[in-house]
N, C-alpha and C. Protein backbone atom coordinates (compact mmCIF):
# COMPACT_ATOMS: atom_id res chain seq x y z
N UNK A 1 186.42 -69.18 -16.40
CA UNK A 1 186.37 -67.78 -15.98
C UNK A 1 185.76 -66.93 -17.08
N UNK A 2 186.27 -67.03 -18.40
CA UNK A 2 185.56 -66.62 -19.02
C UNK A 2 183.96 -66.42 -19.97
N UNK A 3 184.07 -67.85 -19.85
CA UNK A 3 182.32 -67.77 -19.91
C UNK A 3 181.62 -67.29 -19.10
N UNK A 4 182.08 -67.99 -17.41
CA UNK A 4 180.99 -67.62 -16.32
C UNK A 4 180.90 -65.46 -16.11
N UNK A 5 182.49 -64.89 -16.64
CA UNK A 5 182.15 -63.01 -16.49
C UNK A 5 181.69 -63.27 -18.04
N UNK A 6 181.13 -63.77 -19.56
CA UNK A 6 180.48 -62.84 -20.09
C UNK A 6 178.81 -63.50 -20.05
N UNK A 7 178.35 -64.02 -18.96
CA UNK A 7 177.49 -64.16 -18.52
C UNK A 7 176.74 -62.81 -17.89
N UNK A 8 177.80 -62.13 -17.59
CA UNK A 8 177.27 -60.89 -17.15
C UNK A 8 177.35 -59.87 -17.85
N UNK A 9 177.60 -60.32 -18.85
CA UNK A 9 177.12 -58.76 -20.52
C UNK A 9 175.70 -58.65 -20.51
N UNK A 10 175.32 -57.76 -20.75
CA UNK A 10 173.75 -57.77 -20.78
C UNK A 10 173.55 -57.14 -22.24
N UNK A 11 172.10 -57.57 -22.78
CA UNK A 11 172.25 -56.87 -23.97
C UNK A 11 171.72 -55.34 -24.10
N UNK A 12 172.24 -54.98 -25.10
CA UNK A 12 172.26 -53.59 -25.39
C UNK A 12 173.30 -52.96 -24.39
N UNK A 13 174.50 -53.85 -23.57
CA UNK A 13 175.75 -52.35 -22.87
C UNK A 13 176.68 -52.22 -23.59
N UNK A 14 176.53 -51.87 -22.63
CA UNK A 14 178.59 -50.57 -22.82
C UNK A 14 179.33 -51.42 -22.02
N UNK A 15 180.81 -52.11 -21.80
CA UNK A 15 181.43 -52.12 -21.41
C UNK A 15 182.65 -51.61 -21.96
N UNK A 16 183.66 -51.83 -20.66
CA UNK A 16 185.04 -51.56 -21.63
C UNK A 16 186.35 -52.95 -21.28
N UNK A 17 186.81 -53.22 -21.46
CA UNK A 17 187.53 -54.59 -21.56
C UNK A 17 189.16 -54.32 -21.81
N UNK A 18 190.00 -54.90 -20.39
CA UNK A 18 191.48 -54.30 -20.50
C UNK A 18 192.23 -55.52 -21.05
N UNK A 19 193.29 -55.43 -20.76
CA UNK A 19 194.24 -56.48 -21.66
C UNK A 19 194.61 -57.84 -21.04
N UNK A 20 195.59 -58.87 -21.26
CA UNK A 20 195.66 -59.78 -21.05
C UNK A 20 194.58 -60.58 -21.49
N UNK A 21 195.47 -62.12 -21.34
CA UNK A 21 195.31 -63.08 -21.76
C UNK A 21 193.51 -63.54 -21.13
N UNK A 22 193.17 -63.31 -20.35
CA UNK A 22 192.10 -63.95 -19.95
C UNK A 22 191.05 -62.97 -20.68
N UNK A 23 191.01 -61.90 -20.20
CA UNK A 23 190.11 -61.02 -20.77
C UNK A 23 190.29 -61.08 -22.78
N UNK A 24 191.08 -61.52 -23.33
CA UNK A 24 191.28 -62.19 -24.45
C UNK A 24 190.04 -63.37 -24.75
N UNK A 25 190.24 -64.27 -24.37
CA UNK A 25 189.31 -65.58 -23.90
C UNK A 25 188.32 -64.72 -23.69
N UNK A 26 187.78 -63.91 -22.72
CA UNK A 26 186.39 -63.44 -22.30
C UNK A 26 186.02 -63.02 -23.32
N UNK A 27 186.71 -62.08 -24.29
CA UNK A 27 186.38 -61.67 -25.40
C UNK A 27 185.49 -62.34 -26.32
N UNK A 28 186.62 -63.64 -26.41
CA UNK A 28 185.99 -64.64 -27.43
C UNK A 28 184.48 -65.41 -26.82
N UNK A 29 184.83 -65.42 -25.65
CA UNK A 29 183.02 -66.02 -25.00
C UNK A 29 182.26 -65.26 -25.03
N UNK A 30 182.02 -64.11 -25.47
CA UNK A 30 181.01 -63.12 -25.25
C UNK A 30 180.29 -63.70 -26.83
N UNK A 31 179.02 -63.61 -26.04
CA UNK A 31 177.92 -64.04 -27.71
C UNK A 31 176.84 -62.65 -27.77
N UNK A 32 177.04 -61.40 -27.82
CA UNK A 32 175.98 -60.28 -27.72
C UNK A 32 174.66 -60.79 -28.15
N UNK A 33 173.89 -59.94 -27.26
CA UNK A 33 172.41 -59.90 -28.07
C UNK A 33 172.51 -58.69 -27.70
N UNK A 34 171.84 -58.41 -28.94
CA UNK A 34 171.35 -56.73 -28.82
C UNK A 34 172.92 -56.62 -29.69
N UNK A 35 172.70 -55.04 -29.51
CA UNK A 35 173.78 -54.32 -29.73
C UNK A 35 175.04 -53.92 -28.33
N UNK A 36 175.95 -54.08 -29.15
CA UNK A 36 177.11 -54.16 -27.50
C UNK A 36 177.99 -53.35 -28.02
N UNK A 37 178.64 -52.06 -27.25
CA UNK A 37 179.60 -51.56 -27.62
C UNK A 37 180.79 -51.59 -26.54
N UNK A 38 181.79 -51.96 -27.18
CA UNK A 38 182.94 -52.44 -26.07
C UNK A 38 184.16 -51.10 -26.51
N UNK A 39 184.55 -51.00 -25.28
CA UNK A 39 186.00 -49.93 -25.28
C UNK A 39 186.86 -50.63 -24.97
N UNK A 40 188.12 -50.82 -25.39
CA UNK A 40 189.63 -51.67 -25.38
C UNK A 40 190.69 -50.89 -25.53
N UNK A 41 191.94 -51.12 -24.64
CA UNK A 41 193.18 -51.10 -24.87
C UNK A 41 193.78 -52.50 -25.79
N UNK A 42 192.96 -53.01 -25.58
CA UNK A 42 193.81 -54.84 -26.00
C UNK A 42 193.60 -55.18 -27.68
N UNK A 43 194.74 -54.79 -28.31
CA UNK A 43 194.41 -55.29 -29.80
C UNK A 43 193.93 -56.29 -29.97
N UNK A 44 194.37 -58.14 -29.00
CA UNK A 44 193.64 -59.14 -29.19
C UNK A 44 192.31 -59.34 -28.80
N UNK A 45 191.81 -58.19 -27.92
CA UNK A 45 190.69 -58.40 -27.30
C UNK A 45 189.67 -57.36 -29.11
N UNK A 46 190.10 -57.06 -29.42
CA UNK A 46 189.80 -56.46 -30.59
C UNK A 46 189.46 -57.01 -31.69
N UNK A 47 190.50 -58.19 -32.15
CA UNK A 47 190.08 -58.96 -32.91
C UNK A 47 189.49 -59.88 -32.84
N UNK A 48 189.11 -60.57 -31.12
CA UNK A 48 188.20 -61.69 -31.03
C UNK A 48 186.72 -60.75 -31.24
N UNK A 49 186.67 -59.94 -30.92
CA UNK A 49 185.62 -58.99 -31.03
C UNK A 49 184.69 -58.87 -32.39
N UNK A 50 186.00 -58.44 -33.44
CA UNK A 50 185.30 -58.44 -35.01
C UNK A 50 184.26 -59.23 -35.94
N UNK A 51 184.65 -60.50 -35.18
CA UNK A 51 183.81 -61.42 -36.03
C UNK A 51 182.35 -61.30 -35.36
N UNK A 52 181.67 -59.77 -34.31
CA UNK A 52 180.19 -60.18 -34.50
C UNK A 52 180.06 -58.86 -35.01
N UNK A 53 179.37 -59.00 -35.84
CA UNK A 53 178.12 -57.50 -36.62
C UNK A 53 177.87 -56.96 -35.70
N UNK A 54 177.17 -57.40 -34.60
CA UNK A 54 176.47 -56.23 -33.56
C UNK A 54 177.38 -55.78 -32.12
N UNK A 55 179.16 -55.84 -32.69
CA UNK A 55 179.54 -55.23 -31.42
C UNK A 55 180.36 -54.05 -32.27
N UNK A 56 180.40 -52.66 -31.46
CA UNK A 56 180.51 -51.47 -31.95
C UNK A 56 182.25 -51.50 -31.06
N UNK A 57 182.84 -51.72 -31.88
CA UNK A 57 184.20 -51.54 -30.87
C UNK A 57 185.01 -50.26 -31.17
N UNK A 58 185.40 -49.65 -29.54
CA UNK A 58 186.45 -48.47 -29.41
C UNK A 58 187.50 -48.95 -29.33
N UNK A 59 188.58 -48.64 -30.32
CA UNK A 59 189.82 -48.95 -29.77
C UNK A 59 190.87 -48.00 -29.16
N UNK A 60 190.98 -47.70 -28.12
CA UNK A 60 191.74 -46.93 -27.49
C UNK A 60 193.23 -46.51 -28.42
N UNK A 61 193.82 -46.12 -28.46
CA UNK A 61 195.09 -45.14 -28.96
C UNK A 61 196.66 -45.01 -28.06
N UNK A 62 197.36 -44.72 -29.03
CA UNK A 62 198.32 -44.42 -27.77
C UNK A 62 199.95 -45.67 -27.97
N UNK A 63 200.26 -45.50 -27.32
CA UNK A 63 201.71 -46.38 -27.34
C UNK A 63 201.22 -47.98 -27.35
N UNK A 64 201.71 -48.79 -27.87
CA UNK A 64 201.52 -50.34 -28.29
C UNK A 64 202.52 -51.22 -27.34
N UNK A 65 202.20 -51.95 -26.56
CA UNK A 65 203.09 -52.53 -25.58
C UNK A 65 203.34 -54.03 -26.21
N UNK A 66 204.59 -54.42 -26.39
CA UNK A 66 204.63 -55.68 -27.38
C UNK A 66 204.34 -57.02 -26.63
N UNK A 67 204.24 -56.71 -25.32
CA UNK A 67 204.36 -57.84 -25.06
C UNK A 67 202.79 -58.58 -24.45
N UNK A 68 202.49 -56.97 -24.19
CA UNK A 68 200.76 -57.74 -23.97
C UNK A 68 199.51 -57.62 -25.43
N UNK A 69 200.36 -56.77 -26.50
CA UNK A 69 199.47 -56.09 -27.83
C UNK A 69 198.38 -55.01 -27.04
N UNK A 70 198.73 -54.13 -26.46
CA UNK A 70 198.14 -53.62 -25.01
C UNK A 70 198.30 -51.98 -25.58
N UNK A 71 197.11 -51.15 -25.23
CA UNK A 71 197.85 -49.47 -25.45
C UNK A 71 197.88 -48.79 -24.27
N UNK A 72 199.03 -47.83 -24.01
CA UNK A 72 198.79 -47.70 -23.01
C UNK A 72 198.95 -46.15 -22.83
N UNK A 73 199.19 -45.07 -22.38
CA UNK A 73 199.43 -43.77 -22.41
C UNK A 73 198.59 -42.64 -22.42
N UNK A 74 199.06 -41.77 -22.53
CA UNK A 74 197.97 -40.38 -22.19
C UNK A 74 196.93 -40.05 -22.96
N UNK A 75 197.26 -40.81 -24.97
CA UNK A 75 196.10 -40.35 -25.27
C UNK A 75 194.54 -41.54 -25.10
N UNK A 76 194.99 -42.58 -24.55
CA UNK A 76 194.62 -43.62 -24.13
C UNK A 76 193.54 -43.02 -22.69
N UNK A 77 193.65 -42.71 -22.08
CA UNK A 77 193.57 -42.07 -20.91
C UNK A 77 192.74 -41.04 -20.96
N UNK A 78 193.10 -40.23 -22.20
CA UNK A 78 192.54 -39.03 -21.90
C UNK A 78 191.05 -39.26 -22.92
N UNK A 79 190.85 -40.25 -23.94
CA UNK A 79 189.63 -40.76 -24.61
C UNK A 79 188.38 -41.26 -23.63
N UNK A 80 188.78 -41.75 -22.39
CA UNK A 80 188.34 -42.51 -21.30
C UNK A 80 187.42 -41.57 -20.48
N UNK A 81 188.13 -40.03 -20.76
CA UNK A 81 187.11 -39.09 -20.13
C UNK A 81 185.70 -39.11 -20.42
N UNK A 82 185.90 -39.25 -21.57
CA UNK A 82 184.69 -38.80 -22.45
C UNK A 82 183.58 -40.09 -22.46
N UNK A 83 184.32 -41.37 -21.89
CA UNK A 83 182.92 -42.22 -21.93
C UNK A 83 182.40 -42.68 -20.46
N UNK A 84 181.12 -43.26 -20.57
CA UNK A 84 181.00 -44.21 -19.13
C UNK A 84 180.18 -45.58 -19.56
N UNK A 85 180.53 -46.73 -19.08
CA UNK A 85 180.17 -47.68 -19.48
C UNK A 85 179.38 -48.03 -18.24
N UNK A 86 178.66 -49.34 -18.23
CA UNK A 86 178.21 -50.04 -17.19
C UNK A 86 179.07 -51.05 -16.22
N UNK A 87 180.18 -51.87 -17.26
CA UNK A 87 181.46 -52.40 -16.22
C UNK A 87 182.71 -52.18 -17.22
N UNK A 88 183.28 -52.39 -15.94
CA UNK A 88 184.92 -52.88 -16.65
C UNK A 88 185.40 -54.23 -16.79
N UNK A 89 185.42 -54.92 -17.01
CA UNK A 89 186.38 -56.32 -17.12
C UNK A 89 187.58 -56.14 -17.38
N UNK A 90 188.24 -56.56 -16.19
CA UNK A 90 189.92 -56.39 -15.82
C UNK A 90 190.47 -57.61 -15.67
N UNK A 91 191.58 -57.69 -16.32
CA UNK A 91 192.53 -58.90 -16.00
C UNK A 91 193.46 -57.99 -14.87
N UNK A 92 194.28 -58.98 -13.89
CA UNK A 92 195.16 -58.75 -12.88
C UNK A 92 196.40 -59.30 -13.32
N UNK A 93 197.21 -59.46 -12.51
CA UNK A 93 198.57 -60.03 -12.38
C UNK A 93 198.87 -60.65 -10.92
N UNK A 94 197.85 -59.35 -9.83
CA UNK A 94 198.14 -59.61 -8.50
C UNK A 94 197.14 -59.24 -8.47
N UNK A 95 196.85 -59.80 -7.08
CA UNK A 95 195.84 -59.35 -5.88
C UNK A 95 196.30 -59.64 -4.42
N UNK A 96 196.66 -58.77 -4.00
CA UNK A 96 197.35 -58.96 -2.61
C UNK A 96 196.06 -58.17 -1.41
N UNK A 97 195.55 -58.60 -0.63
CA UNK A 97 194.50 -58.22 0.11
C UNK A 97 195.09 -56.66 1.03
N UNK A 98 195.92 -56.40 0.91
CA UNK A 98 196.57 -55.26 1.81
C UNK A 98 196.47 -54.06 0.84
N UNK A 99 197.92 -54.49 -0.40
CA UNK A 99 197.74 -53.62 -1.48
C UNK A 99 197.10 -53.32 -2.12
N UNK A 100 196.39 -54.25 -2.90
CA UNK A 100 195.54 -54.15 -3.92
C UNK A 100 195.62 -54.85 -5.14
N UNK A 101 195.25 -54.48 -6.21
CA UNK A 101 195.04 -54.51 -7.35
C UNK A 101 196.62 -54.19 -8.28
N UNK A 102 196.97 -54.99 -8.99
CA UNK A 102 198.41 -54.89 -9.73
C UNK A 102 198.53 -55.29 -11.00
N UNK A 103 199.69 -54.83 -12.07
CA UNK A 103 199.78 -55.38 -13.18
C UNK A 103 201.32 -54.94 -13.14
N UNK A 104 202.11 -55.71 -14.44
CA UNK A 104 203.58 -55.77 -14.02
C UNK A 104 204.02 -54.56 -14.89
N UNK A 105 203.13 -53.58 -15.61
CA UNK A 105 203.49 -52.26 -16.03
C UNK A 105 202.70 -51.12 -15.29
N UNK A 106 203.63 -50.23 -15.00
CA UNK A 106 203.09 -48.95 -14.68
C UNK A 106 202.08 -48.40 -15.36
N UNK A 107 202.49 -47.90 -16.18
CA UNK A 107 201.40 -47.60 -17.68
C UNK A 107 200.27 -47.87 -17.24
N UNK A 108 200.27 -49.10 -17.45
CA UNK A 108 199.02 -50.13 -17.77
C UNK A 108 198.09 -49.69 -16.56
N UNK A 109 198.70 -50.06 -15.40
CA UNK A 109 198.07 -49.45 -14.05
C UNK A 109 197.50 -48.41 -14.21
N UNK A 110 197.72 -47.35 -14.90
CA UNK A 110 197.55 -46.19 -14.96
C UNK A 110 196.24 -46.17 -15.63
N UNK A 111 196.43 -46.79 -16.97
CA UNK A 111 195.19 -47.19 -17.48
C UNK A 111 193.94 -47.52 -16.83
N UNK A 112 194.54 -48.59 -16.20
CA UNK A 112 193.40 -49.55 -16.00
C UNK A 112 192.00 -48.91 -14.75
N UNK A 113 193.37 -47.80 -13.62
CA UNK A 113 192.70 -47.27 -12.52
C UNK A 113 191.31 -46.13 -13.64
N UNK A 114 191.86 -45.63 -14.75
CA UNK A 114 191.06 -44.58 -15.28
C UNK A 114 190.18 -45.42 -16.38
N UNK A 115 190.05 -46.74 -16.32
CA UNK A 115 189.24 -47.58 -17.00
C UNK A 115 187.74 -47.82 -15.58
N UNK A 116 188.44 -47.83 -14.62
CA UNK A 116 187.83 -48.02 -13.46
C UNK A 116 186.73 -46.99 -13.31
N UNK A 117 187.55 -45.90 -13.25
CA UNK A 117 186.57 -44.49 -13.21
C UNK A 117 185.59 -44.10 -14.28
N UNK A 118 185.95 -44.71 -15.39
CA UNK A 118 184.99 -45.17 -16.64
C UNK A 118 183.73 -45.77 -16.36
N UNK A 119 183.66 -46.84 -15.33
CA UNK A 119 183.01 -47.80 -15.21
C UNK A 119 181.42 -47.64 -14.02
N UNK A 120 180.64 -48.12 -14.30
CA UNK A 120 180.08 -47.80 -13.19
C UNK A 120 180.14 -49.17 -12.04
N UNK A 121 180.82 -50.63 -12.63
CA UNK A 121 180.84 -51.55 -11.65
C UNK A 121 182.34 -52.26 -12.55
N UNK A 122 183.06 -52.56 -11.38
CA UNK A 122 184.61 -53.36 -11.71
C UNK A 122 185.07 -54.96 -11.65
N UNK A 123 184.44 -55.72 -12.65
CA UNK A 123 184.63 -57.12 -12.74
C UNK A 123 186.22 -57.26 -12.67
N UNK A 124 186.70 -58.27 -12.12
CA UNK A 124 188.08 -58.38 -12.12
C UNK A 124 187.80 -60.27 -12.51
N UNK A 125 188.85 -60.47 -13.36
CA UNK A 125 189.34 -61.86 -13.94
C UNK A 125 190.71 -62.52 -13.46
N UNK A 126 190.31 -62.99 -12.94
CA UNK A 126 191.60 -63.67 -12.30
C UNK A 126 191.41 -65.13 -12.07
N UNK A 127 192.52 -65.88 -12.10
CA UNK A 127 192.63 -67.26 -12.12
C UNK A 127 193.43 -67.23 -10.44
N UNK A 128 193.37 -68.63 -9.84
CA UNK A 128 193.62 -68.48 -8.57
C UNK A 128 195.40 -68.57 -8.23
N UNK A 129 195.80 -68.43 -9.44
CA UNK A 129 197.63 -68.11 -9.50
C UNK A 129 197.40 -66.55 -8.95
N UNK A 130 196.95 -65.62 -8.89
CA UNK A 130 196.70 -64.45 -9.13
C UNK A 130 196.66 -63.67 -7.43
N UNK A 131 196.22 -64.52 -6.34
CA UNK A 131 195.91 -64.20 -5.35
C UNK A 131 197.03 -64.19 -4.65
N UNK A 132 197.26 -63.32 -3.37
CA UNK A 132 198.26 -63.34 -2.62
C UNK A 132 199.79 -63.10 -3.32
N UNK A 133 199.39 -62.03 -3.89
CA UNK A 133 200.42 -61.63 -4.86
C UNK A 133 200.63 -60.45 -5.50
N UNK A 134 201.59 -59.81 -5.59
CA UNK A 134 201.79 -58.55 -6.14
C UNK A 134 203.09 -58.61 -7.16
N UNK A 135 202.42 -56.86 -8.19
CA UNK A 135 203.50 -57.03 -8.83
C UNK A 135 203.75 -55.69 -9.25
N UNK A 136 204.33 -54.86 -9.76
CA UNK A 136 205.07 -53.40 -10.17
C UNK A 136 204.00 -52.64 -10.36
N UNK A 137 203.12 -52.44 -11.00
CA UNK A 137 202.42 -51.11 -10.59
C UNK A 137 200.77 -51.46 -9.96
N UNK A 138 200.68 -50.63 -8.95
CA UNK A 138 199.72 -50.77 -7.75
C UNK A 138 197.69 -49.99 -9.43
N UNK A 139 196.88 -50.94 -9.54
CA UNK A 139 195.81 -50.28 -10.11
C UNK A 139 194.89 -49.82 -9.55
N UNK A 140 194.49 -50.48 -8.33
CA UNK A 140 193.32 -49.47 -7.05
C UNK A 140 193.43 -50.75 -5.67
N UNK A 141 192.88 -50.04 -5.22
CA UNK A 141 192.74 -50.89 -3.78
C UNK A 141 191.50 -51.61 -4.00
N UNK A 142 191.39 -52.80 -3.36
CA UNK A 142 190.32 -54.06 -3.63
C UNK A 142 188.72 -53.75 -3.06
N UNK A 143 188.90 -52.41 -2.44
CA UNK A 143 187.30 -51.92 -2.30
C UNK A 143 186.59 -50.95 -3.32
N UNK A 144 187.49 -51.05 -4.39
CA UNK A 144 187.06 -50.11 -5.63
C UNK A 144 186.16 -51.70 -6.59
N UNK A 145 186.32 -52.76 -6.24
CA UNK A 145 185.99 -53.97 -6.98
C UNK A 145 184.53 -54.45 -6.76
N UNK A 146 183.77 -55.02 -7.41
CA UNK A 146 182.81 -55.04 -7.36
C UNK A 146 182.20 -56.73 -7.33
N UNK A 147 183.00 -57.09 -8.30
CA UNK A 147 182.45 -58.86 -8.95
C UNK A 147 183.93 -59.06 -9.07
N UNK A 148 184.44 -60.69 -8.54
CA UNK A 148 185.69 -61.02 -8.83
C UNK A 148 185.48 -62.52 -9.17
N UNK A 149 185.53 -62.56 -10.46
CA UNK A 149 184.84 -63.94 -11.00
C UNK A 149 186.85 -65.02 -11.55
N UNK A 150 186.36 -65.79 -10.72
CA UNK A 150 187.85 -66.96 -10.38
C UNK A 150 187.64 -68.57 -10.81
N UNK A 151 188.60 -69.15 -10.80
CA UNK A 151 188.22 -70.68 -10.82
C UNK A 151 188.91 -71.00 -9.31
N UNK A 152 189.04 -70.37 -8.53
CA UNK A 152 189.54 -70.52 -7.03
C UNK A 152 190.33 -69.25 -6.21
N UNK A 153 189.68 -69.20 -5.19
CA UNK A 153 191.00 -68.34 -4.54
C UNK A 153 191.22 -69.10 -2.59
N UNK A 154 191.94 -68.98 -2.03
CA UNK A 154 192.43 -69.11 -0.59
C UNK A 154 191.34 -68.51 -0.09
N UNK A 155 190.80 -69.76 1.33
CA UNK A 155 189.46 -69.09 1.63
C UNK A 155 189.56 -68.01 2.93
N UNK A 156 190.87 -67.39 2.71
CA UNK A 156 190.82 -66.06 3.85
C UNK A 156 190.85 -65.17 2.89
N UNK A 157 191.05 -65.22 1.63
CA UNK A 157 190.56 -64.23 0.49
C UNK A 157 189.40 -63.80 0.14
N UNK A 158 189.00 -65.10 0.06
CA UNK A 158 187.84 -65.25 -0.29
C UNK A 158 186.05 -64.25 1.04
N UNK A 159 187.06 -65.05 2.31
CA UNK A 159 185.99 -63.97 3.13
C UNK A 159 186.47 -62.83 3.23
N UNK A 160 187.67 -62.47 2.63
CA UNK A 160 188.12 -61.03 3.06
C UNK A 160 186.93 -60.28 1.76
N UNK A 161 187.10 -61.21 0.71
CA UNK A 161 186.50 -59.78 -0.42
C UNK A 161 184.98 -59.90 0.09
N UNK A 162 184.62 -60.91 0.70
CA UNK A 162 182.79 -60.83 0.77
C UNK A 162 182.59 -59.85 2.12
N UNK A 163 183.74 -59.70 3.04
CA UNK A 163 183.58 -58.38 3.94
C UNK A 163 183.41 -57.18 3.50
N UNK A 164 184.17 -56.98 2.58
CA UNK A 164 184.11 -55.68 1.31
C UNK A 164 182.90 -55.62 0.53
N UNK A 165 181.91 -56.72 0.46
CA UNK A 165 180.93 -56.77 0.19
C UNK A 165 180.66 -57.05 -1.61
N UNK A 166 182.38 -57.72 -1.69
CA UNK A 166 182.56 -58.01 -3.24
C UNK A 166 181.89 -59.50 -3.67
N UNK A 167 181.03 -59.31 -4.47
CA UNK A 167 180.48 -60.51 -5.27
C UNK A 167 182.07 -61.77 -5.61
N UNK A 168 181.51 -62.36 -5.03
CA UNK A 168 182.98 -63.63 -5.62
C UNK A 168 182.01 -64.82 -6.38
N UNK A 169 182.23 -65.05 -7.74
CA UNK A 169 182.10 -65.89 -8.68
C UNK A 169 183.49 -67.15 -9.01
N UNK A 170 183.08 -68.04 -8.09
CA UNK A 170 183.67 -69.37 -8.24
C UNK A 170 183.54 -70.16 -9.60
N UNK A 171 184.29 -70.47 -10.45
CA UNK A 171 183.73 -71.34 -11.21
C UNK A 171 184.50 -72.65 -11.54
């Protein structure tokens, strides 16, 4: 999953990159050319980051969540105004085809929907544990998504997101 979304960094963007464990890993697969400037809540996604010269990293602000190394809160939120990137790369928790989009903190949700609005296209990372599933706070509904790059999902998922007209990346 993670090689096949930083296949889709291009050189010279902007993205911005949320927390969890996968988007961690994506971190570390990303090889820039050009110059890349990345925006983060995710301290680990931060430090896989450091070791290249040519990535310009934002680190978002704000309350420290211990259990994901994650920031999450208003001044977090309110930094987000001020930029726009080309995507987002999102880790999930859930994806339930009715609800939507989930993570098991509110906060974070909160984040992640105004990481969205940041963005001009919404990669989502998810492993196929991830599908048909929900969890505590709702982040957008699944037609705000753009590219949903997986190592599997259930194939009534699967045609549900290509009705939505969402790119699905199998790998």
């Amino acid at each position: 999953i993670a090689s096949a979304a930083a296949q889709l960094v291009e050189e010279n963007d902007s993205i911005i990159i949320g927390s969890g464990t996968t988007t961690q890993y994506f971190a570390g697969a990303i090889h820039p050319e050009g110059q890349l400037t990345v925006i983060t809540s995710a301290l680990n996604v931060t430090q896989e980051l450091l070791k290249h010269t040519n990535v310009d990293i934002i680190q978002l602000g704000g309350s420290v969540r211990r259990s994901s190394t994650s920031i999450t809160g208003r001044y977090a939120e309110d930094l987000l105004a001020d930029f726009y990137c080309s995507k987002l790369f999102l880790g999930v928790d859930g994806i339930d085809m009715s609800f939507g989009l989930t993570t098991t903190n509110a906060q974070e949700a909160i984040l992640n929907r105004k990481m969205a609005m940041s963005a001009q296209k919404v990669v989502v990372l998810a492993d196929s544990s991830k599908f048909e599933r929900k969890s505590l706070g709702k982040t957008m509904d699944c037609n705000k998504v753009d590219i949903i790059v997986t190592n599997g999902m259930p194939q009534n998922c699967q045609r549900f997101f290509e009705s939505l007209g969402i790119e699905v990346i199998i790998c």
